[in-house]
C-alpha atoms as a PDB file:
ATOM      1  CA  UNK A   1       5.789 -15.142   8.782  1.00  0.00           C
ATOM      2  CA  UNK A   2       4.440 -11.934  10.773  1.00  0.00           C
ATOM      3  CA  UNK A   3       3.213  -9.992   7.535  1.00  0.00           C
ATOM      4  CA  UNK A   4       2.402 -11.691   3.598  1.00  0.00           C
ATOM      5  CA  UNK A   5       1.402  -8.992   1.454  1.00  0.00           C
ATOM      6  CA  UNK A   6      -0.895 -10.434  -2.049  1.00  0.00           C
ATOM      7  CA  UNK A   7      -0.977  -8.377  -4.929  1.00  0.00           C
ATOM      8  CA  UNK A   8       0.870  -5.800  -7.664  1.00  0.00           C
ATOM      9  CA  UNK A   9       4.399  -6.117  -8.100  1.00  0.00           C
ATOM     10  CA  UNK A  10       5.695  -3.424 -10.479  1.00  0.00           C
ATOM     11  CA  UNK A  11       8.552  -1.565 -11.674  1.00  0.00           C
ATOM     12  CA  UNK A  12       7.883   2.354 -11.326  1.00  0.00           C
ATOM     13  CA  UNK A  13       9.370   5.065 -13.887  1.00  0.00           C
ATOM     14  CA  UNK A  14       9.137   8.826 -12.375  1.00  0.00           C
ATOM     15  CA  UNK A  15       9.756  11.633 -14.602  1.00  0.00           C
ATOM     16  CA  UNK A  16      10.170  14.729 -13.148  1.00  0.00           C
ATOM     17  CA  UNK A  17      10.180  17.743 -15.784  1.00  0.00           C
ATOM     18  CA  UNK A  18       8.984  20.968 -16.808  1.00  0.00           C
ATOM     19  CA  UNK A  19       6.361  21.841 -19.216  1.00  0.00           C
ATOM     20  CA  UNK A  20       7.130  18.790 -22.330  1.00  0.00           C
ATOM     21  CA  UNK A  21       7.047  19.774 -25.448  1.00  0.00           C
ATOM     22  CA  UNK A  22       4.943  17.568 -27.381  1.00  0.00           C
ATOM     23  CA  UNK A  23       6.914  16.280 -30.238  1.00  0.00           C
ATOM     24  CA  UNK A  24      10.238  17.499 -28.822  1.00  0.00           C
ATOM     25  CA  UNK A  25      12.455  16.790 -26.151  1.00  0.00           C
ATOM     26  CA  UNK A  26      13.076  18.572 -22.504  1.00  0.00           C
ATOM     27  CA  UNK A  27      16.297  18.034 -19.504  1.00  0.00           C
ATOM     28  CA  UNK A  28      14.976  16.572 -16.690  1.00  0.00           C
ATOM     29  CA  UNK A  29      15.025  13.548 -14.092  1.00  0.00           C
ATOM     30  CA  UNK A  30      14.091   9.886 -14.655  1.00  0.00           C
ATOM     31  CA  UNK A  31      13.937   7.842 -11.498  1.00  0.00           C
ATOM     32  CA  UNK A  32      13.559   4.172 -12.091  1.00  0.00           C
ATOM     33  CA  UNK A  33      12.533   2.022  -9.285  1.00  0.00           C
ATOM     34  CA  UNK A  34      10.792  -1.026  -8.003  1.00  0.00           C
ATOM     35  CA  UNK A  35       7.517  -0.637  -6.405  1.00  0.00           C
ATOM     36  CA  UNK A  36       3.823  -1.542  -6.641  1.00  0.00           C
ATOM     37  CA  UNK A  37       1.745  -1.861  -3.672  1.00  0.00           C
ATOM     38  CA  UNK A  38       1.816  -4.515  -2.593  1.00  0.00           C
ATOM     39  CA  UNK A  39       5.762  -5.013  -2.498  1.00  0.00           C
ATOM     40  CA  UNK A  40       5.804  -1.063  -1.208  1.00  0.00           C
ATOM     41  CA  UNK A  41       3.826  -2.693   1.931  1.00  0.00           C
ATOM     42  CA  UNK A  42       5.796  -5.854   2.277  1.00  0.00           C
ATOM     43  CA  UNK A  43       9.554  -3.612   2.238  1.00  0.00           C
ATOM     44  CA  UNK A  44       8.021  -1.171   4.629  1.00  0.00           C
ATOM     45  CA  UNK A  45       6.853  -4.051   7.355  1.00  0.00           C
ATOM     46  CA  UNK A  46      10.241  -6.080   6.565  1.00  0.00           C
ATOM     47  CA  UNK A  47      12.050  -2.338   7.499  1.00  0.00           C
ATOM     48  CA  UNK A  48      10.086  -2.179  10.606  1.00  0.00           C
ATOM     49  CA  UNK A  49      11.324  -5.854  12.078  1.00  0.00           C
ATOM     50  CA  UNK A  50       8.825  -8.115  10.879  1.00  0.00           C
ATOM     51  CA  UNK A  51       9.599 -11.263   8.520  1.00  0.00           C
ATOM     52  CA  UNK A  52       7.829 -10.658   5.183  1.00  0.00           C
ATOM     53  CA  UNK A  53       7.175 -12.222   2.295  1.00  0.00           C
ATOM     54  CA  UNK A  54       4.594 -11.386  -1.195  1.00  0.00           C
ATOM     55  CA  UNK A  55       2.834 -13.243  -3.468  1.00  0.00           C
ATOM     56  CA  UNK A  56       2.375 -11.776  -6.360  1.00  0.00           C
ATOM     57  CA  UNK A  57       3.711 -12.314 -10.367  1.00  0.00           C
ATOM     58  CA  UNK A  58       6.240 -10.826 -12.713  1.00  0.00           C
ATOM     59  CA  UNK A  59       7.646 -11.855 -16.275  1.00  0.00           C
ATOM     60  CA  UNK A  60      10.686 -13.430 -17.306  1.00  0.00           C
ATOM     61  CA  UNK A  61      12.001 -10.042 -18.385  1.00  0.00           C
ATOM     62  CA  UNK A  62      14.844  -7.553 -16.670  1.00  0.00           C
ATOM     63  CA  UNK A  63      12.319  -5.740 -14.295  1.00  0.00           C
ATOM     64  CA  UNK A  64      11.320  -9.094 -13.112  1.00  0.00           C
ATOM     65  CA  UNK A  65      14.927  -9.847 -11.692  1.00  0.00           C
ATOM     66  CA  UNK A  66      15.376  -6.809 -11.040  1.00  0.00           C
ATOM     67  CA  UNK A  67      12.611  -6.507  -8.314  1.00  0.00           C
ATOM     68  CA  UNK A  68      13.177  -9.817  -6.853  1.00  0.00           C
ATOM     69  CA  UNK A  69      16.696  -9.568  -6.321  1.00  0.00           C
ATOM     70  CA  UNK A  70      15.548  -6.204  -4.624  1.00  0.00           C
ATOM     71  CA  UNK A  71      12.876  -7.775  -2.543  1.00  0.00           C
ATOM     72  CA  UNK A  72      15.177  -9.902  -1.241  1.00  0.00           C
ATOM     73  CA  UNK A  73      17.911  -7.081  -0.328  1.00  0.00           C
ATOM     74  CA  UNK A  74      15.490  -5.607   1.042  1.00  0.00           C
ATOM     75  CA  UNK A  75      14.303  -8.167   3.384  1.00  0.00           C
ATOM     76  CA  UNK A  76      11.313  -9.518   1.754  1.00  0.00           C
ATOM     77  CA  UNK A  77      10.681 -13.487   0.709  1.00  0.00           C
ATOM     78  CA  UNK A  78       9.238 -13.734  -2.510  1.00  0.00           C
ATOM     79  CA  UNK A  79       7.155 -15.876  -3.648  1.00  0.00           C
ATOM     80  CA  UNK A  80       6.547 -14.344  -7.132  1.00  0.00           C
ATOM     81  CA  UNK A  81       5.259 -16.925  -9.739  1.00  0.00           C
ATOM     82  CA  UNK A  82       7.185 -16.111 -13.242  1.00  0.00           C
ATOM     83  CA  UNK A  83       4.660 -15.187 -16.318  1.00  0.00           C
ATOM     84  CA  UNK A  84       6.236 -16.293 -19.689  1.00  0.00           C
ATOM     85  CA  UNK A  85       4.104 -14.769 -22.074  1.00  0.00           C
ATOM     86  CA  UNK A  86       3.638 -10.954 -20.437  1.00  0.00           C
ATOM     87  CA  UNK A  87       6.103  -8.481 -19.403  1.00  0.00           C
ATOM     88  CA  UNK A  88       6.866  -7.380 -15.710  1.00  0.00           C
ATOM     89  CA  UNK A  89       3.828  -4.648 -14.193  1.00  0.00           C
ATOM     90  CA  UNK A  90       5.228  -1.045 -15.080  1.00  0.00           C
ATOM     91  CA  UNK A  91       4.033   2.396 -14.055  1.00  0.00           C
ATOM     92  CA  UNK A  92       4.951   5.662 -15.317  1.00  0.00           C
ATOM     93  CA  UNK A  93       4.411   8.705 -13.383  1.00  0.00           C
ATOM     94  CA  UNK A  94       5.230  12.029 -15.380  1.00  0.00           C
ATOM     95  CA  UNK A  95       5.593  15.502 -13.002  1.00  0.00           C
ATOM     96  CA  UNK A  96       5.510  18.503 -14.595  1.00  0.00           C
ATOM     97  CA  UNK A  97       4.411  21.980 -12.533  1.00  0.00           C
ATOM     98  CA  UNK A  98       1.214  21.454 -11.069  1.00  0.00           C
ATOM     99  CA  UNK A  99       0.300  17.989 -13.278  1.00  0.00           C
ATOM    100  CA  UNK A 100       0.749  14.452 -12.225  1.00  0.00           C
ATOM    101  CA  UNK A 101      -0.352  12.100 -15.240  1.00  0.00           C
ATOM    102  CA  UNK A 102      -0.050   8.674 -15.252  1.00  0.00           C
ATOM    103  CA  UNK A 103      -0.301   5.674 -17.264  1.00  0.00           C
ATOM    104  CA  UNK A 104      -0.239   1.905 -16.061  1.00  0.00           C
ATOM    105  CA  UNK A 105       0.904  -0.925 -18.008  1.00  0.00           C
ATOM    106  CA  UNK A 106      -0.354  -4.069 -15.363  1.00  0.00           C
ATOM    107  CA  UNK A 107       1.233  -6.659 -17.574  1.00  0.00           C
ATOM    108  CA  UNK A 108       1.663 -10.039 -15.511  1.00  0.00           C
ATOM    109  CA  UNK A 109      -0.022  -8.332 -12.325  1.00  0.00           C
ATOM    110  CA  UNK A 110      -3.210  -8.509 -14.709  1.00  0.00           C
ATOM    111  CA  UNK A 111      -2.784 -12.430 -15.227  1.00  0.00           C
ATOM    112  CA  UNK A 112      -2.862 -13.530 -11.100  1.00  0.00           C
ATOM    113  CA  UNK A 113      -4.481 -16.189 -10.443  1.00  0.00           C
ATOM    114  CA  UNK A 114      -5.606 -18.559  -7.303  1.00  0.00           C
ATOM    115  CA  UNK A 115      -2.980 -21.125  -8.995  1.00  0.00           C
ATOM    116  CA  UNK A 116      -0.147 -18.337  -7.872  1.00  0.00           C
ATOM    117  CA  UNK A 117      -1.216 -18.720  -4.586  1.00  0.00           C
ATOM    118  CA  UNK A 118      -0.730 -21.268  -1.744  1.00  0.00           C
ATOM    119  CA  UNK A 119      -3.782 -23.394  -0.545  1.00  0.00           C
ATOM    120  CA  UNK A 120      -3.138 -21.567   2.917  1.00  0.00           C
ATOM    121  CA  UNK A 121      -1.617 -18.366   3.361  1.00  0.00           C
ATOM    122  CA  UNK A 122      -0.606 -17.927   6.731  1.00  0.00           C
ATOM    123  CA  UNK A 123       1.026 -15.157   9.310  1.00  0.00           C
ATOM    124  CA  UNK A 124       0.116 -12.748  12.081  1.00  0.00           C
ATOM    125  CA  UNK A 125      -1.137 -10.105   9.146  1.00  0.00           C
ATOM    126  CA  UNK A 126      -2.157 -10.795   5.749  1.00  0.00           C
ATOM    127  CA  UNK A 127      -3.035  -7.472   3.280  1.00  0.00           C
ATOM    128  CA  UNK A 128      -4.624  -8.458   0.031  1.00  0.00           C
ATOM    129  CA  UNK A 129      -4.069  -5.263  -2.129  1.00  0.00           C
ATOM    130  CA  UNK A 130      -6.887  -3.087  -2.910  1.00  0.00           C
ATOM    131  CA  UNK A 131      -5.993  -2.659  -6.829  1.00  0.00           C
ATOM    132  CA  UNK A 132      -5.655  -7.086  -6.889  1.00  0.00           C
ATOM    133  CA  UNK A 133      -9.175  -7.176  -5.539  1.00  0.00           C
ATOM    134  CA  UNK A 134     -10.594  -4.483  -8.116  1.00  0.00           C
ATOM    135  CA  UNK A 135      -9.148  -5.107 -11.184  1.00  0.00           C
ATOM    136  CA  UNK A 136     -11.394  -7.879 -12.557  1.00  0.00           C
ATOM    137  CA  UNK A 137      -8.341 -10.254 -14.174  1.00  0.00           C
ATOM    138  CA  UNK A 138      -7.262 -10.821 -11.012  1.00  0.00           C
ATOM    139  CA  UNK A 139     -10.650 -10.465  -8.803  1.00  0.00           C
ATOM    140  CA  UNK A 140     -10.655 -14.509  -8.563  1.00  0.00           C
ATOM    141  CA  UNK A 141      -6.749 -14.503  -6.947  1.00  0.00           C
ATOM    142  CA  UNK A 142      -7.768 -11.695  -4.113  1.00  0.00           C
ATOM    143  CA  UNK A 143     -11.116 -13.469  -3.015  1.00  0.00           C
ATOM    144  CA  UNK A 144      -8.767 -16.809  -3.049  1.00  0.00           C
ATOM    145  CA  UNK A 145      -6.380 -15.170  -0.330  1.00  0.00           C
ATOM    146  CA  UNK A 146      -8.537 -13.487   1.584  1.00  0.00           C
ATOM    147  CA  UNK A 147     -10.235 -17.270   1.662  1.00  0.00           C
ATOM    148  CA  UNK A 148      -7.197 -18.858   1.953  1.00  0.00           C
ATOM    149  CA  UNK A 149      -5.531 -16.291   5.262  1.00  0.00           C
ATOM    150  CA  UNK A 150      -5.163 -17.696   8.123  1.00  0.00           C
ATOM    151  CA  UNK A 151      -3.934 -14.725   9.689  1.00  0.00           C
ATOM    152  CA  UNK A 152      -4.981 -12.137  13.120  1.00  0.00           C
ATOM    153  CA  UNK A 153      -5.109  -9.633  11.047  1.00  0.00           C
ATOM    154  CA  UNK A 154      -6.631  -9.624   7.805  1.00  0.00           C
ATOM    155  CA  UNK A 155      -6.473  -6.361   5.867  1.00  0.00           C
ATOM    156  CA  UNK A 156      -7.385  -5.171   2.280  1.00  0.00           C
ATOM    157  CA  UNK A 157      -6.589  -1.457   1.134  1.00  0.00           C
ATOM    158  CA  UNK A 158      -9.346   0.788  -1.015  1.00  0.00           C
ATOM    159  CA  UNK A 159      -6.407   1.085  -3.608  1.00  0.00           C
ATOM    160  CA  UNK A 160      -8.365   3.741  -5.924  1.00  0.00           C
ATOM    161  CA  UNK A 161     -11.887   5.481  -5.314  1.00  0.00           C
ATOM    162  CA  UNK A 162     -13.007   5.343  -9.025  1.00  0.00           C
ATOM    163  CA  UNK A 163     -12.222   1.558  -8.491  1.00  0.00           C
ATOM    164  CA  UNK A 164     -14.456   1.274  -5.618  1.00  0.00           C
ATOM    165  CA  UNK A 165     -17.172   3.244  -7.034  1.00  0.00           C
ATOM    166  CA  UNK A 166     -16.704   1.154 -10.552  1.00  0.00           C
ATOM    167  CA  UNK A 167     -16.478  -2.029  -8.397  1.00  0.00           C
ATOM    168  CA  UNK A 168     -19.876  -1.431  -6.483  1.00  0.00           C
ATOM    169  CA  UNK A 169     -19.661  -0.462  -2.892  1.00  0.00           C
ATOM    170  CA  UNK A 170     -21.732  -3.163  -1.950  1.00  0.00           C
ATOM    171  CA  UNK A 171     -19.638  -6.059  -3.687  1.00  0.00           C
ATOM    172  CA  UNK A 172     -16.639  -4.261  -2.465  1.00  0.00           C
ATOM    173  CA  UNK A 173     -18.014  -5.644   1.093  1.00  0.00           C
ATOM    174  CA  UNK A 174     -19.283  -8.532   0.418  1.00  0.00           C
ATOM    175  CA  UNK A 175     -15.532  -9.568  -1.026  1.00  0.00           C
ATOM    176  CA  UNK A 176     -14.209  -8.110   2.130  1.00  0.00           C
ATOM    177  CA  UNK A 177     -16.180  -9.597   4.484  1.00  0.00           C
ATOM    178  CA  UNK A 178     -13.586 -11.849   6.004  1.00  0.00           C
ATOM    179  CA  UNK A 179     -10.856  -8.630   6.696  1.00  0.00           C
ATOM    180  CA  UNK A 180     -11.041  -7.150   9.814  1.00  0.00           C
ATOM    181  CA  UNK A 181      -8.641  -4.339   9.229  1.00  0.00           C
ATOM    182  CA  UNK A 182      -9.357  -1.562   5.935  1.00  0.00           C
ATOM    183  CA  UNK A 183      -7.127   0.816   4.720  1.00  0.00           C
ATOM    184  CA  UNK A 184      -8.444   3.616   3.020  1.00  0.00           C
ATOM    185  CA  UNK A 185      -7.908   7.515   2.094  1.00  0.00           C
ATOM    186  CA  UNK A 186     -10.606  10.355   2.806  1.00  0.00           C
ATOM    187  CA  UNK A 187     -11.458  10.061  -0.835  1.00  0.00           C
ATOM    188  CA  UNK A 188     -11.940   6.209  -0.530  1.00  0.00           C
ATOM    189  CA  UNK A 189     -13.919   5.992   2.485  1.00  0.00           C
ATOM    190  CA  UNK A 190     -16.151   8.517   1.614  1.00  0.00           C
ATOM    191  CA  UNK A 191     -16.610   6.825  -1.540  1.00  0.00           C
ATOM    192  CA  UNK A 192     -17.770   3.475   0.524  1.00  0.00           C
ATOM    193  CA  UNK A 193     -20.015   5.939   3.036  1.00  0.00           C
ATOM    194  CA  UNK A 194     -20.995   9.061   1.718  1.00  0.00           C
ATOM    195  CA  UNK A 195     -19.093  10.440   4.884  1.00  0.00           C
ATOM    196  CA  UNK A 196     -16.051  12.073   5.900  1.00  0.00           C
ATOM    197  CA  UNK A 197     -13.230  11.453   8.266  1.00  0.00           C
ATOM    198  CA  UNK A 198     -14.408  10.436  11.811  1.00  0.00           C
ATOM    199  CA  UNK A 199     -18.174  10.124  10.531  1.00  0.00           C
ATOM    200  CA  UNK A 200     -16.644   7.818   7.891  1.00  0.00           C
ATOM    201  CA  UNK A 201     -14.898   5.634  10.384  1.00  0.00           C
ATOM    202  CA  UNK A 202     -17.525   5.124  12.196  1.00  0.00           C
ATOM    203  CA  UNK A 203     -19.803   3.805   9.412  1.00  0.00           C
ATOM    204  CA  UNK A 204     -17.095   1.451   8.294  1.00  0.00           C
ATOM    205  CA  UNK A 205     -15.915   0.293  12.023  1.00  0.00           C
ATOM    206  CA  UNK A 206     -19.553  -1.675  11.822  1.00  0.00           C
ATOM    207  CA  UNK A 207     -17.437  -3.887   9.394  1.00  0.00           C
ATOM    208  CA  UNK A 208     -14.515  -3.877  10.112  1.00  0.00           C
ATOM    209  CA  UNK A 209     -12.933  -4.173  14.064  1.00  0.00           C
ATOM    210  CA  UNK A 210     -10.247  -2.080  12.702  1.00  0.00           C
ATOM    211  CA  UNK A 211     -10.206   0.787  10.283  1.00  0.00           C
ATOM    212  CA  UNK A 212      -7.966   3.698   9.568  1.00  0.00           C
ATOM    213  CA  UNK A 213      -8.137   6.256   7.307  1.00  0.00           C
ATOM    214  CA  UNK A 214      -5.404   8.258   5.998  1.00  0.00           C
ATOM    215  CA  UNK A 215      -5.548  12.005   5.908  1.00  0.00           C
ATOM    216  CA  UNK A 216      -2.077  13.171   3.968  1.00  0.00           C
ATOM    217  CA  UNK A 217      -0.671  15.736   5.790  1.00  0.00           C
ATOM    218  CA  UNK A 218      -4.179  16.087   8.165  1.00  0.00           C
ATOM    219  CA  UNK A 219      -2.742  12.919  10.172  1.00  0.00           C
ATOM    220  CA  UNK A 220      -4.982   9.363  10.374  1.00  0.00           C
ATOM    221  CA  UNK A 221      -7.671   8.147  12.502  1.00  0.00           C
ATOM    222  CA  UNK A 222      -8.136   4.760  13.577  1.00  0.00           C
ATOM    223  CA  UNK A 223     -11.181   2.786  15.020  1.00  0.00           C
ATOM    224  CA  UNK A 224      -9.931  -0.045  17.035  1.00  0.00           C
ATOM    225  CA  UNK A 225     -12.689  -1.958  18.103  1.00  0.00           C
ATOM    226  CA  UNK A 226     -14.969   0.780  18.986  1.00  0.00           C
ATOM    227  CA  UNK A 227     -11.561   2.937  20.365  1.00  0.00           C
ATOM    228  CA  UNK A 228     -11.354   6.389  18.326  1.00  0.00           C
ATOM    229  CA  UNK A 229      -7.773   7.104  17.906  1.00  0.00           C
ATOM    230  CA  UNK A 230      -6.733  10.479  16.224  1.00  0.00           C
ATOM    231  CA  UNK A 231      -3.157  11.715  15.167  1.00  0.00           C
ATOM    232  CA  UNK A 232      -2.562  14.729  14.034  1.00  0.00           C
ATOM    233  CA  UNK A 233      -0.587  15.299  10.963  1.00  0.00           C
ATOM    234  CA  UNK A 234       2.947  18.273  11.123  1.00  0.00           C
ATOM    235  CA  UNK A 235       3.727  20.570   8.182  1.00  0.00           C
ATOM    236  CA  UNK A 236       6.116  19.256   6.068  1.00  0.00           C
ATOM    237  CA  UNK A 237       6.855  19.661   2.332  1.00  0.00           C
ATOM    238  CA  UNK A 238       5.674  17.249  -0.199  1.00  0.00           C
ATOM    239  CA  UNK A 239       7.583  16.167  -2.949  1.00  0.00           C
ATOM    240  CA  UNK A 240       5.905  13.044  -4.005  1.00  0.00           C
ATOM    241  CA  UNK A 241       3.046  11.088  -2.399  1.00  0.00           C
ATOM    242  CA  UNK A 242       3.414   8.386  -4.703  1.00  0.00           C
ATOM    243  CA  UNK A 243       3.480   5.187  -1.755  1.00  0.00           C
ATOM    244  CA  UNK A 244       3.149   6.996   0.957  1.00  0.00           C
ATOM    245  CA  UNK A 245      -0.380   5.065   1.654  1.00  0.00           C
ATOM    246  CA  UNK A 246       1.180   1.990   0.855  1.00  0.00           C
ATOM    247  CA  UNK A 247       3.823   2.214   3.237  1.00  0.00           C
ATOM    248  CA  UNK A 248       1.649   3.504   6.286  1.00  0.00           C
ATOM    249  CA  UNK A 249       0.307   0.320   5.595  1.00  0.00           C
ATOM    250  CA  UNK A 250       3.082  -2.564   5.828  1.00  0.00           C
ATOM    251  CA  UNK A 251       4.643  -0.432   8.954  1.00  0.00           C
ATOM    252  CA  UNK A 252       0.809  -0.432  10.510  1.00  0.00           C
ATOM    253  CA  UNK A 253       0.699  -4.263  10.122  1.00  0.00           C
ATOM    254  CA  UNK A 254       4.399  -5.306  11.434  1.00  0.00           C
ATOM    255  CA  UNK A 255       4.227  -3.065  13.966  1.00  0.00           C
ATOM    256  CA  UNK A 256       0.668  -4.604  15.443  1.00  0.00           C
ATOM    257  CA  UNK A 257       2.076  -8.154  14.249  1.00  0.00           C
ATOM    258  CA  UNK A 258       4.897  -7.269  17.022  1.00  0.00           C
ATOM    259  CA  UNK A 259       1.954  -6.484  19.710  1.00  0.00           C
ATOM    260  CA  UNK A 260       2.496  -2.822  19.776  1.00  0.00           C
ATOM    261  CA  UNK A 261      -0.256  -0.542  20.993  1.00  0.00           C
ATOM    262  CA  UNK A 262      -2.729   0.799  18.268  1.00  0.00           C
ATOM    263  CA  UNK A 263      -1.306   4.089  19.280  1.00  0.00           C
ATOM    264  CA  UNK A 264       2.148   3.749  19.126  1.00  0.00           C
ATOM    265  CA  UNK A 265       1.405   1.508  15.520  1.00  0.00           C
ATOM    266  CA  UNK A 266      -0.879   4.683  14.121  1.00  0.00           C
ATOM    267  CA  UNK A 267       2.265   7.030  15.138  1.00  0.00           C
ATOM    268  CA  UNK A 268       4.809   4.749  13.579  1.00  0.00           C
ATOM    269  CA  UNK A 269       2.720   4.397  10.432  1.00  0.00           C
ATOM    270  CA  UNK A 270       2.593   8.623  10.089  1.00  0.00           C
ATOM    271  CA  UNK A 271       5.850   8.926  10.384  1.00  0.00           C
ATOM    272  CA  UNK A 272       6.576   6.410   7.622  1.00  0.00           C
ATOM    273  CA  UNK A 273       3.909   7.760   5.204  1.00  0.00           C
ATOM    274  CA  UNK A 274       5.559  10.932   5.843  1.00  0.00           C
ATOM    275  CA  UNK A 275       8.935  10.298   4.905  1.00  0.00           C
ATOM    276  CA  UNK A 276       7.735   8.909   1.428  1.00  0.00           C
ATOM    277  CA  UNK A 277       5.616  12.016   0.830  1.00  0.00           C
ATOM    278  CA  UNK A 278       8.847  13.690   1.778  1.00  0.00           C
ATOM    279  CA  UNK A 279      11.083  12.395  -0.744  1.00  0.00           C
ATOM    280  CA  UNK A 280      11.306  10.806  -3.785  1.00  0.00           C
ATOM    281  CA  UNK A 281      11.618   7.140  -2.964  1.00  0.00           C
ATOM    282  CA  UNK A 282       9.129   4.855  -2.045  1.00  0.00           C
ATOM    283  CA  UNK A 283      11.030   2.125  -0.881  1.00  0.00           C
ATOM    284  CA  UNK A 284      13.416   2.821   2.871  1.00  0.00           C
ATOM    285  CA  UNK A 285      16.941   3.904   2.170  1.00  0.00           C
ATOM    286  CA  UNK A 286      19.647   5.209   4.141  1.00  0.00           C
ATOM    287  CA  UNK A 287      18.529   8.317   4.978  1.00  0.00           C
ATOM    288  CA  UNK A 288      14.956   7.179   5.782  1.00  0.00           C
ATOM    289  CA  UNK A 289      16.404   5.405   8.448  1.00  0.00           C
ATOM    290  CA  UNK A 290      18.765   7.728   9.995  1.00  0.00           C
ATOM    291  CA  UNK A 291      15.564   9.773   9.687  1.00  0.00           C
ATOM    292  CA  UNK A 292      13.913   7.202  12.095  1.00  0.00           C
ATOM    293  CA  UNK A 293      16.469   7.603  14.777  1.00  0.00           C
ATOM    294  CA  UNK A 294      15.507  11.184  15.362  1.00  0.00           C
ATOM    295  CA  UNK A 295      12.584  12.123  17.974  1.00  0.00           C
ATOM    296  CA  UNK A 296       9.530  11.774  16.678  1.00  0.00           C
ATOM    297  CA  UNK A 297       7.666  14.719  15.227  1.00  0.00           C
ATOM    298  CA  UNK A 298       3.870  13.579  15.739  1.00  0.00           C
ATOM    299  CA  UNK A 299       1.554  15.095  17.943  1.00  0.00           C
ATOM    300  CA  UNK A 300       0.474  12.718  20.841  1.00  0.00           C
ATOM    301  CA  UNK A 301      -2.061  10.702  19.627  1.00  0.00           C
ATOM    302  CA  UNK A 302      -6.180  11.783  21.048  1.00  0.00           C
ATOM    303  CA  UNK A 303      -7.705   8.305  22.038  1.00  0.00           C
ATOM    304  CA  UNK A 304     -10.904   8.737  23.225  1.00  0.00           C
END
């Protein structure tokens, strides 16, 4: 394998809507897809070349078929262990003008466990997922893959900064201390720092070889081994960010797995992120990859 993603496996609902009417009923679109993050990371790095597979678990219900048979479709092995007592992971987004409110149902993501998991779990990158590793249920399955990687790169994500601040900053690196690549947001790295941005990156780059943090729309930095890397982000028009993270991830991962340059990895990453924010899918489709065969829109990236 060149990238095995560990973690939530979910099936997302999306309402998009105006105002509800509590009580009542409004028009409006329902979008329902697979997703979670770590299977968001595994279908972006199987889109960008690299043979993928997840571990992760789902019920015996529809949504549970449903997402494997779309795994595989999409490219992805896996090797999803099959919970008979609790439903499939689901997440509801609602959208209504200016409010995004969720709710998360974790279901048999909440019951993973080190017995889900192979006694070695090996490939060029390995990402245990960030919400896995912080969600106490399922705290002993993460800290058994990143034990059981064998991998080049190792990577966890920061998933959710009221996670990390619930979790404790200073477990959160002591149950990381075998990655050598973090993923995190602005918000989640100055959560583990009490920095920002570049400042941030430095402080975490005394941990971690690699690091990048994702600024939305701002672009992404990456420390590579004591290398400062900075993109610059292009205007474009958000729709839903929902993802976005996730799949600047998985297309990160394959494309280093395939011995790409940091640089031309960090652009390829942007570009991905960017299409999710773009739209309203969070998995590849069609159009996201006629999108691909255009010129890229990213600034050159500053190393220094």
């Amino acid at each position: 394998m060149d990238v095995i993603a560990v973690g939530d496996v979910m099936l997302d609902v999306r309402v998009e809507a105006g105002a509800l009417e509590e009580g009542g009923d409004v028009h409006g679109k329902v979008l329902v897809r697979p997703g979670g993050s770590a299977s968001n990371v595994a279908v972006w790095a199987a889109h960008a070349g690299s043979r993928t597979r997840i571990h992760g678990r789902v019920g015996t219900d529809t949504a549970g078929a449903l997402i494997r048979e779309e795994l595989i479709r999409h490219g992805v092995e896996p090797a999803l262990a099959v919970d008979p007592e609790a439903d499939t992971g689901t997440m509801l987004v609602v959208h209504e003008p200016g409010v995004r409110s969720m709710v998360a149902d974790r279901g048999a993501n909440g019951r993973l466990s080190p017995q889900d998991l192979p006694d070695r779990i090996q490939a060029t990158a390995v990402l245990v997922s960030g919400y896995t590793l912080l969600y106490e249920p399922t705290y002993e399955a993460a800290a058994a893959a990143l034990h059981r990687a064998r991998a080049r790169f190792l990577a966890v994500d920061g998933a959710s900064w009221p996670m990390l601040r619930d979790f404790g900053v200073d477990r959160f690196f002591e149950a990381t201390a075998a990655a050598n690549v973090l993923f995190v947001n602005e918000r989640e790295a100055e959560t583990l720092t009490g920095r920002r941005r570049e400042s941030a990156a430095d402080a975490l780059s005394a941990r971690y070889p690699v690091v990048c943090v994702k600024l939305a729309e701002a672009g992404a930095l990456m420390s590579w081994e004591g290398l400062s890397i900075r993109l610059e982000g292009t205007p474009a028009k958000e729709l839903d960010p929902t993802g976005a993270g996730d799949a600047f991830d998985g297309v990160l991962l394959a494309q280093l797995a395939a011995g790409r340059s940091p640089g031309d990895a960090l652009q390829a990453a942007c570009r991905a992120g960017a299409q999710v924010a773009e739209s309203y899918e969070t998995w590849p489709t069609s159009s996201t990859r006629a999108a691909e065969r255009e010129p890229a829109r990213d600034a050159p990236a500053d190393t220094r």
